[in-house]
PDB file of N, CA and C in Angstrom:
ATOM      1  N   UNK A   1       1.427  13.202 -39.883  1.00  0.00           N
ATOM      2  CA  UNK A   1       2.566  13.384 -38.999  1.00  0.00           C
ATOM      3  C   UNK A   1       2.130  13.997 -37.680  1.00  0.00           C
ATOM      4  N   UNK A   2       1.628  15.038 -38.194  1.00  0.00           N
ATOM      5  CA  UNK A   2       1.027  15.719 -36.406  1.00  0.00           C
ATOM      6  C   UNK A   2       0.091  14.633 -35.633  1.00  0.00           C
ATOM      7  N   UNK A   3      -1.153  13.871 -35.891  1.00  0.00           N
ATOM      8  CA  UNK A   3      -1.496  13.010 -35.097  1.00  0.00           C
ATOM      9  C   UNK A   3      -0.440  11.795 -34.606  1.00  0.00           C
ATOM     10  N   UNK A   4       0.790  11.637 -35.231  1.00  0.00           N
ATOM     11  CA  UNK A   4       1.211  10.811 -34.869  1.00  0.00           C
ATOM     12  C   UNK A   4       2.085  10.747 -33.670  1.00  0.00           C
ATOM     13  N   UNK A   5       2.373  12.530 -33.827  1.00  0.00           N
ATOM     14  CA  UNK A   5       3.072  12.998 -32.113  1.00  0.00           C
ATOM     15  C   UNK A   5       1.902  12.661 -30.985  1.00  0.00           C
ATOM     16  N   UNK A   6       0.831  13.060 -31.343  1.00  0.00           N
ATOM     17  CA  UNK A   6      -0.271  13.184 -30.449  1.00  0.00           C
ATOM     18  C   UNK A   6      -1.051  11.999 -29.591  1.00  0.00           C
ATOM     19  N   UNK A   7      -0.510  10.842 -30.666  1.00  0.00           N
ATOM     20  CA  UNK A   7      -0.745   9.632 -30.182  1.00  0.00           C
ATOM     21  C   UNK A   7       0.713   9.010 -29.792  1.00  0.00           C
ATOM     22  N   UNK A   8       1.585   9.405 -30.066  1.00  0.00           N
ATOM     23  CA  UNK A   8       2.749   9.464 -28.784  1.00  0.00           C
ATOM     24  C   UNK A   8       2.672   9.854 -27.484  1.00  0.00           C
ATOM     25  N   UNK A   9       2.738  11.277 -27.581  1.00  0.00           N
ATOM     26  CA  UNK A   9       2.398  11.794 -26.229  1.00  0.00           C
ATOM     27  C   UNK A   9       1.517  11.454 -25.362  1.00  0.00           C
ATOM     28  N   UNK A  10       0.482  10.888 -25.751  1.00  0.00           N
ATOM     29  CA  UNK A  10      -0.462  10.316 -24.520  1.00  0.00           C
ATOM     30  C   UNK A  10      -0.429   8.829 -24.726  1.00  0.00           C
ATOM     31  N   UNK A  11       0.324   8.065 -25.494  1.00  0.00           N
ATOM     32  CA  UNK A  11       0.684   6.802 -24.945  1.00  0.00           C
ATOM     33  C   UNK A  11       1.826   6.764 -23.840  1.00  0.00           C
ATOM     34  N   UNK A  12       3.105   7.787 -23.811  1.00  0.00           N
ATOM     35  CA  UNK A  12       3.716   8.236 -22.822  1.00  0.00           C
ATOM     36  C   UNK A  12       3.560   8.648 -21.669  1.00  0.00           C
ATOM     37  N   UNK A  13       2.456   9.928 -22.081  1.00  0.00           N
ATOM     38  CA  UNK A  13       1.110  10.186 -20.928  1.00  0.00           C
ATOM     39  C   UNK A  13       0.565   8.907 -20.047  1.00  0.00           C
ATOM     40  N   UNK A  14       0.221   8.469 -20.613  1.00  0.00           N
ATOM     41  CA  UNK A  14      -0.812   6.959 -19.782  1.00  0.00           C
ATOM     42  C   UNK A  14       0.550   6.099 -19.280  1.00  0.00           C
ATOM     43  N   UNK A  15       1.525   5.937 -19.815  1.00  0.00           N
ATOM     44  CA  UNK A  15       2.760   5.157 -18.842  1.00  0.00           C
ATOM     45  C   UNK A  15       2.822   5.974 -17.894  1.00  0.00           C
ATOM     46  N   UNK A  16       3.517   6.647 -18.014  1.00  0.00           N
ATOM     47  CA  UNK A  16       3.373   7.792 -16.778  1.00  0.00           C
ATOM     48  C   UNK A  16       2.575   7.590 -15.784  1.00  0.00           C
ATOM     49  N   UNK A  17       1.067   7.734 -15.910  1.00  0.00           N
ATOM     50  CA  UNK A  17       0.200   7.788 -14.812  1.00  0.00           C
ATOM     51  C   UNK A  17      -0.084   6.310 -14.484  1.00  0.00           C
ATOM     52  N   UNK A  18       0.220   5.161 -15.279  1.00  0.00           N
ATOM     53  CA  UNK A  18       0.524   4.015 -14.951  1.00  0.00           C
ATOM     54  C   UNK A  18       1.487   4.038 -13.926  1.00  0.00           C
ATOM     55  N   UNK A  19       2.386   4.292 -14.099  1.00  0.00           N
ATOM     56  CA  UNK A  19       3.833   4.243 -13.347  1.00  0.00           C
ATOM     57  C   UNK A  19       3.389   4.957 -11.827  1.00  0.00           C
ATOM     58  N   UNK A  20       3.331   5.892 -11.933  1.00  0.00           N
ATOM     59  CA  UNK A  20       2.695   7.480 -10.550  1.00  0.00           C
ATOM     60  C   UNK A  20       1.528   6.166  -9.767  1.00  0.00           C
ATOM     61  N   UNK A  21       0.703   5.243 -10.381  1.00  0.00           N
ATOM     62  CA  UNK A  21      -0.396   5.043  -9.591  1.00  0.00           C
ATOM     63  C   UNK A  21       0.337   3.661  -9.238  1.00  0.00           C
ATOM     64  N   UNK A  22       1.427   2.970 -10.002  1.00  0.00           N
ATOM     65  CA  UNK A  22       2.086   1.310  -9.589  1.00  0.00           C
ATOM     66  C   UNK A  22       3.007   2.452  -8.037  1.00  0.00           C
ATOM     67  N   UNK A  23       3.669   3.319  -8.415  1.00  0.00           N
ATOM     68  CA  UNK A  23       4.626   3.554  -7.140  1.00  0.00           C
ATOM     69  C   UNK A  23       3.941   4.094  -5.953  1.00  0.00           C
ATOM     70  N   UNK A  24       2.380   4.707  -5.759  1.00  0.00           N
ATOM     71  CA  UNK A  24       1.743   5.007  -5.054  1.00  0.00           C
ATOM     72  C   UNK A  24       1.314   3.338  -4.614  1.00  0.00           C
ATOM     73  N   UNK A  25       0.948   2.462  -4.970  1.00  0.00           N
ATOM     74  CA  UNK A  25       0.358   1.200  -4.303  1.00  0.00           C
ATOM     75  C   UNK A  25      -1.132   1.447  -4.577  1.00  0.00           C
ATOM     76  N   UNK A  26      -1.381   1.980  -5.547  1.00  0.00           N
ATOM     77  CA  UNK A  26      -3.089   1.430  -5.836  1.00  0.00           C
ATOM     78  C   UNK A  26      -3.102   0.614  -6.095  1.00  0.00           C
ATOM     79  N   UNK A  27      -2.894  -0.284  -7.044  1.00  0.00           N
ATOM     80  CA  UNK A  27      -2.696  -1.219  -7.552  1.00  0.00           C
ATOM     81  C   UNK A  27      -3.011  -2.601  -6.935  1.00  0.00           C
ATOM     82  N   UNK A  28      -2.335  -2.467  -5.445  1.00  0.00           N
ATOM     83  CA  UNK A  28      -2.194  -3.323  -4.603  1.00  0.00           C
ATOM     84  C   UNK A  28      -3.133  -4.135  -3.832  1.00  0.00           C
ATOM     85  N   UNK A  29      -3.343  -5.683  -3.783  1.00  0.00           N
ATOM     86  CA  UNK A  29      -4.443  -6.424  -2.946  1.00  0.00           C
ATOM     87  C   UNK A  29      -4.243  -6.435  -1.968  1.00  0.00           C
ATOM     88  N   UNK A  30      -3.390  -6.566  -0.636  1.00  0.00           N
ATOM     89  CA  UNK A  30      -2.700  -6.243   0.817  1.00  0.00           C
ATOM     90  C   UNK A  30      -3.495  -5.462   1.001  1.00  0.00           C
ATOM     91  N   UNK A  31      -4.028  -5.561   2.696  1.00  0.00           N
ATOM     92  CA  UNK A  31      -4.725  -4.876   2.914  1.00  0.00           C
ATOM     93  C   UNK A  31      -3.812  -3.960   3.879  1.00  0.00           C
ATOM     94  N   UNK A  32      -2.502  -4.048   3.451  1.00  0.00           N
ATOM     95  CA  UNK A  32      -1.949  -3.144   4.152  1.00  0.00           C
ATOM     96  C   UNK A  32      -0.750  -2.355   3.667  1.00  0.00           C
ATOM     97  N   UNK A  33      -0.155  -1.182   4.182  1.00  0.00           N
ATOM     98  CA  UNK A  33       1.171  -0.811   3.105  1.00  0.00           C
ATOM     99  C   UNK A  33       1.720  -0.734   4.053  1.00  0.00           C
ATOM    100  N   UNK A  34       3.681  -0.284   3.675  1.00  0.00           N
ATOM    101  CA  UNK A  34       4.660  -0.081   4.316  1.00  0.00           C
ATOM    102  C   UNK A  34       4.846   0.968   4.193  1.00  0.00           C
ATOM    103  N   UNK A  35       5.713   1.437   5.856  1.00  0.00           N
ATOM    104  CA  UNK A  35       6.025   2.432   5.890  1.00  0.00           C
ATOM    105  C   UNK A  35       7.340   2.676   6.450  1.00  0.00           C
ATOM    106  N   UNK A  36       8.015   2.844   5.536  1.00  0.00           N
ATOM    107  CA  UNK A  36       9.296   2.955   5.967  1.00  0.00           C
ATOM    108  C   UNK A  36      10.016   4.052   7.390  1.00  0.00           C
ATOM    109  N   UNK A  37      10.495   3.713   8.191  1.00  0.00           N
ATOM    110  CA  UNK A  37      10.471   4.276   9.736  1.00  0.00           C
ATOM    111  C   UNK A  37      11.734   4.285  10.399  1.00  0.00           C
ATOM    112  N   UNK A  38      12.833   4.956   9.575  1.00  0.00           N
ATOM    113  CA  UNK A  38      14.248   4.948  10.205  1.00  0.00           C
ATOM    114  C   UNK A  38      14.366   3.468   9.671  1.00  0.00           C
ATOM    115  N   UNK A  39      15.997   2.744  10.325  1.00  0.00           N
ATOM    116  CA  UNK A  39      16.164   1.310   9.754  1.00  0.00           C
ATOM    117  C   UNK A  39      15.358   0.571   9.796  1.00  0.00           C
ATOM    118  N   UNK A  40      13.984   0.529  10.024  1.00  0.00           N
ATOM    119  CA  UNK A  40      12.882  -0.892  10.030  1.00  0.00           C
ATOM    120  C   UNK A  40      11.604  -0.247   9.138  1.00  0.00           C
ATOM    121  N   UNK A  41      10.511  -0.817   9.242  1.00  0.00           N
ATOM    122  CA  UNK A  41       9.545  -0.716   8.261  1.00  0.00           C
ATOM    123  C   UNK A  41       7.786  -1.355   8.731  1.00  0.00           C
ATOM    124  N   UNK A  42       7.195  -0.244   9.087  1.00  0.00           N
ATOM    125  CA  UNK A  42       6.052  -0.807  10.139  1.00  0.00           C
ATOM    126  C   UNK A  42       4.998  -1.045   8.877  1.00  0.00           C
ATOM    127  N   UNK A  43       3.810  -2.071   9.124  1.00  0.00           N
ATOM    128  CA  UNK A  43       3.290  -2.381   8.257  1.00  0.00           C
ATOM    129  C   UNK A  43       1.641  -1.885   9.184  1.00  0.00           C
ATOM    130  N   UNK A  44       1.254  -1.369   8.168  1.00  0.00           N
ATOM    131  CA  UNK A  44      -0.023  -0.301   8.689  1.00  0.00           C
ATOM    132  C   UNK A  44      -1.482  -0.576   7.797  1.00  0.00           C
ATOM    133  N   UNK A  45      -2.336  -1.124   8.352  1.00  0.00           N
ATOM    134  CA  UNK A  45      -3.585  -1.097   7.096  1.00  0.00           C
ATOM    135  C   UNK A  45      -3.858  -0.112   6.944  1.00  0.00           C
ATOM    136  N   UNK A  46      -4.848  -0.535   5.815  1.00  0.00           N
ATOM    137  CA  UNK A  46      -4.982   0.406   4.986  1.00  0.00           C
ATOM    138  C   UNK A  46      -6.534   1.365   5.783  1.00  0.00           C
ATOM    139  N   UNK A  47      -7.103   0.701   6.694  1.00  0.00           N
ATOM    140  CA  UNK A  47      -8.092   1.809   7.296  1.00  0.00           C
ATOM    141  C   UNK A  47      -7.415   1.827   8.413  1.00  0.00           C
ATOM    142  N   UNK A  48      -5.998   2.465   8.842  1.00  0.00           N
ATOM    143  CA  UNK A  48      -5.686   2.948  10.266  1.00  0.00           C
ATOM    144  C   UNK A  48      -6.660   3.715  11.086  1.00  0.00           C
ATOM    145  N   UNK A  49      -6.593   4.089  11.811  1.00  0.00           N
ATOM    146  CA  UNK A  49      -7.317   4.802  12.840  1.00  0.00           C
ATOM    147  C   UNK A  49      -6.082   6.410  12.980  1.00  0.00           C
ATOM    148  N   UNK A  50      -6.150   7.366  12.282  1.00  0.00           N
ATOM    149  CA  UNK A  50      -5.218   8.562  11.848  1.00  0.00           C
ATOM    150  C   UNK A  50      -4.770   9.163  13.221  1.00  0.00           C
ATOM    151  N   UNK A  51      -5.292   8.525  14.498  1.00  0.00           N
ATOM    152  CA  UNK A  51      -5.054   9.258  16.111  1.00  0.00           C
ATOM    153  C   UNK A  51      -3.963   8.300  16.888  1.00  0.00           C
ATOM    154  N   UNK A  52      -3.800   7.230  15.840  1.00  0.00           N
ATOM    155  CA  UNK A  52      -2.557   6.016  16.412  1.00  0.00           C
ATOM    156  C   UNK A  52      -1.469   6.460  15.596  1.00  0.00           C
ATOM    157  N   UNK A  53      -0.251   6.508  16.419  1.00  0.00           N
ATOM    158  CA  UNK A  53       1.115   6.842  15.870  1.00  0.00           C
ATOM    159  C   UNK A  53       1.456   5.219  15.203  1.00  0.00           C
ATOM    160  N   UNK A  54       2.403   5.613  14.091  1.00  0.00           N
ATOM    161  CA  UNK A  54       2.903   4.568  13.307  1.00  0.00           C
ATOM    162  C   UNK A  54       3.840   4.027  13.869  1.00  0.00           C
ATOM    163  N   UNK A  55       4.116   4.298  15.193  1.00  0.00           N
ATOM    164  CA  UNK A  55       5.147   3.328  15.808  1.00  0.00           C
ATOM    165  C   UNK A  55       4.302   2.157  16.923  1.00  0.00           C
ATOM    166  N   UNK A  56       3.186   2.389  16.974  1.00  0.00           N
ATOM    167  CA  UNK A  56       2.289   1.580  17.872  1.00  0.00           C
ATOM    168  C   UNK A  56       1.844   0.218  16.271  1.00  0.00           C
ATOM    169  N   UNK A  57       2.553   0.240  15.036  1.00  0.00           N
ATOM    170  CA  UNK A  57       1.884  -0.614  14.161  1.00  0.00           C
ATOM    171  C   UNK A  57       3.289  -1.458  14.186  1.00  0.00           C
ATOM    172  N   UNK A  58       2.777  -2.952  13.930  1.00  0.00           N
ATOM    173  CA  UNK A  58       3.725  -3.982  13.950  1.00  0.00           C
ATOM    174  C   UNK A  58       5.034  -3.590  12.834  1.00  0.00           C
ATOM    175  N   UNK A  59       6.297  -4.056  13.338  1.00  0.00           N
ATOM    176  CA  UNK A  59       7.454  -4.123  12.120  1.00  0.00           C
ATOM    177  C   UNK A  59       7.553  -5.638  11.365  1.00  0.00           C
ATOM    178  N   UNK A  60       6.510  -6.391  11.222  1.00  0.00           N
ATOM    179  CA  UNK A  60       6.624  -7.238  10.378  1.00  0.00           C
ATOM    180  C   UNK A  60       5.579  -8.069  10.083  1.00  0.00           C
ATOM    181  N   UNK A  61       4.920  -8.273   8.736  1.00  0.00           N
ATOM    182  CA  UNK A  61       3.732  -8.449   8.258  1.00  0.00           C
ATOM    183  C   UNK A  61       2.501  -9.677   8.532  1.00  0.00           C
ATOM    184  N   UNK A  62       1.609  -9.002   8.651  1.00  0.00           N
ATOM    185  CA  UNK A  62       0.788 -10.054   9.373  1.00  0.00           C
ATOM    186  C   UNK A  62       0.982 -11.365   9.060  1.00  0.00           C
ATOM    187  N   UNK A  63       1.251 -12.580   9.973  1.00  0.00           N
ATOM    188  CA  UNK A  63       0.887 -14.480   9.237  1.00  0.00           C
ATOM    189  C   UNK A  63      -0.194 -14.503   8.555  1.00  0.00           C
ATOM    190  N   UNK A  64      -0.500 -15.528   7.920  1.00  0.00           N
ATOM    191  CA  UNK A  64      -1.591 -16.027   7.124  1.00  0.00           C
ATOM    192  C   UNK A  64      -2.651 -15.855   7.802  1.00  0.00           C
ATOM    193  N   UNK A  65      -2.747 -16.213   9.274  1.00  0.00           N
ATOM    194  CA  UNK A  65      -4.391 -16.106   9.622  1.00  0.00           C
ATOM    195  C   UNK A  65      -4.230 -14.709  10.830  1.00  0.00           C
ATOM    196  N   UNK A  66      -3.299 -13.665  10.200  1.00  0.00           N
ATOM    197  CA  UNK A  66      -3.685 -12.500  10.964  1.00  0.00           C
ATOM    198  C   UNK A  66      -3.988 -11.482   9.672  1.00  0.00           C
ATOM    199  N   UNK A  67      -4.655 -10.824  10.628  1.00  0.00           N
ATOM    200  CA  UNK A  67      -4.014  -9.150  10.130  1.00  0.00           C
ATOM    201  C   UNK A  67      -4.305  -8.078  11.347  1.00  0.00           C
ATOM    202  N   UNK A  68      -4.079  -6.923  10.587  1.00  0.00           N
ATOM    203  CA  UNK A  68      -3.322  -5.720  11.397  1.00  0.00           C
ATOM    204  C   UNK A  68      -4.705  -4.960  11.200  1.00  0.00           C
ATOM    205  N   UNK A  69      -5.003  -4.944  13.333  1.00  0.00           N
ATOM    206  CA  UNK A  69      -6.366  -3.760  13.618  1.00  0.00           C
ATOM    207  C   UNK A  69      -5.737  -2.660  13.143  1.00  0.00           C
ATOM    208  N   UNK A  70      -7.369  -1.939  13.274  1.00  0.00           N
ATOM    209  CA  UNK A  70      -6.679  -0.106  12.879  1.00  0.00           C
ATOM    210  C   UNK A  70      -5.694   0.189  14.243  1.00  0.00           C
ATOM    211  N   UNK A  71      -5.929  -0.024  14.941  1.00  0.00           N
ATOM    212  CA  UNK A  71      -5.062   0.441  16.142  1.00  0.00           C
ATOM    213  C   UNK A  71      -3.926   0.133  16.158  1.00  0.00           C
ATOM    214  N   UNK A  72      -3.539  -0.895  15.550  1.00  0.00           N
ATOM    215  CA  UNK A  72      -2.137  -1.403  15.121  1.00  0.00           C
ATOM    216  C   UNK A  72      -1.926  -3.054  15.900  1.00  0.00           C
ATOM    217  N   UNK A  73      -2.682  -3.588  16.517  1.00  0.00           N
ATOM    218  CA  UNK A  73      -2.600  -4.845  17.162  1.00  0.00           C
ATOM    219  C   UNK A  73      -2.833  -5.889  16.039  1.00  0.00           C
ATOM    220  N   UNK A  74      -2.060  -6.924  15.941  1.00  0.00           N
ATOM    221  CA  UNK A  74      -2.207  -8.263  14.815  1.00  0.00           C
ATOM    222  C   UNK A  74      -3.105  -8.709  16.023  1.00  0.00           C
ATOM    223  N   UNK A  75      -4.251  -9.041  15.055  1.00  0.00           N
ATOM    224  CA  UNK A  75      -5.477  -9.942  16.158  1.00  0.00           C
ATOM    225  C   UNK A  75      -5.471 -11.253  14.982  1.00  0.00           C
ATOM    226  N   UNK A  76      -6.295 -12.229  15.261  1.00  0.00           N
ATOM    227  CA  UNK A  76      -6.386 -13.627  14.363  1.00  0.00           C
ATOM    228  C   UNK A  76      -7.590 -13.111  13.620  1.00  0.00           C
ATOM    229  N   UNK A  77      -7.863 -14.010  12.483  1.00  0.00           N
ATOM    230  CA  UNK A  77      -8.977 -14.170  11.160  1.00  0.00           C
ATOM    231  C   UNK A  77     -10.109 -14.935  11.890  1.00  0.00           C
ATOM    232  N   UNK A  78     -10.875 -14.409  12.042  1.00  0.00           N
ATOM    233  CA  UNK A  78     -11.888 -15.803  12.416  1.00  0.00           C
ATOM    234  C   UNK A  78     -12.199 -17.088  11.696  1.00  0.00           C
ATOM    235  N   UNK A  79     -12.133 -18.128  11.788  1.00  0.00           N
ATOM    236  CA  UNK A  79     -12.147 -18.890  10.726  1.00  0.00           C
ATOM    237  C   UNK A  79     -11.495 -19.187  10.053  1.00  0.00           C
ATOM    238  N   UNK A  80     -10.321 -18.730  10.143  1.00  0.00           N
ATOM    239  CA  UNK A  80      -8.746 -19.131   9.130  1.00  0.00           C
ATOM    240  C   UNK A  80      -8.162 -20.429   9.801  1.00  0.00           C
ATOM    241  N   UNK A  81      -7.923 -21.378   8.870  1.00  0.00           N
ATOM    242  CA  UNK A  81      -6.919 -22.301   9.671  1.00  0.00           C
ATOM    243  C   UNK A  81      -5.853 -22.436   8.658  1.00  0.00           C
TER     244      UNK A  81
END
């Protein structure tokens, strides 16, 4: 009976830190997250440059053959068509 709490509790345990690391965005392939910013939502990679304000980053997510400099400018993929 007692191991059987014990292997409860840390199967609960491990959802948990499942859950804590899905709502943090580890998880995630995007090389970028959201950030929610009053009514809109700027989309920021994930190696920003920490001296650029989050309002200099685009409000809507890079096209297929962009993504988002650290500085916050959508530049093109080289080679993407």
């Amino acid at each position: 009976m007692r191991w059987g709490r014990w292997i409860l509790g840390l199967i609960i345990l491990l959802f948990v830190l499942l859950a804590v690391a899905d709502a943090l965005d580890l998880f995630s392939r995007r090389p970028y997250y959201e950030v929610p910013h009053g009514n809109h939502t700027h989309y920021v990679p994930r190696d920003r440059d920490p001296d650029v304000p989050i309002e200099r980053f685009p409000t809507r997510p890079p096209e297929r053959c962009e993504r988002i400099a650290p500085d916050g400018r959508l530049v093109p993929i080289e080679g993407c068509q």
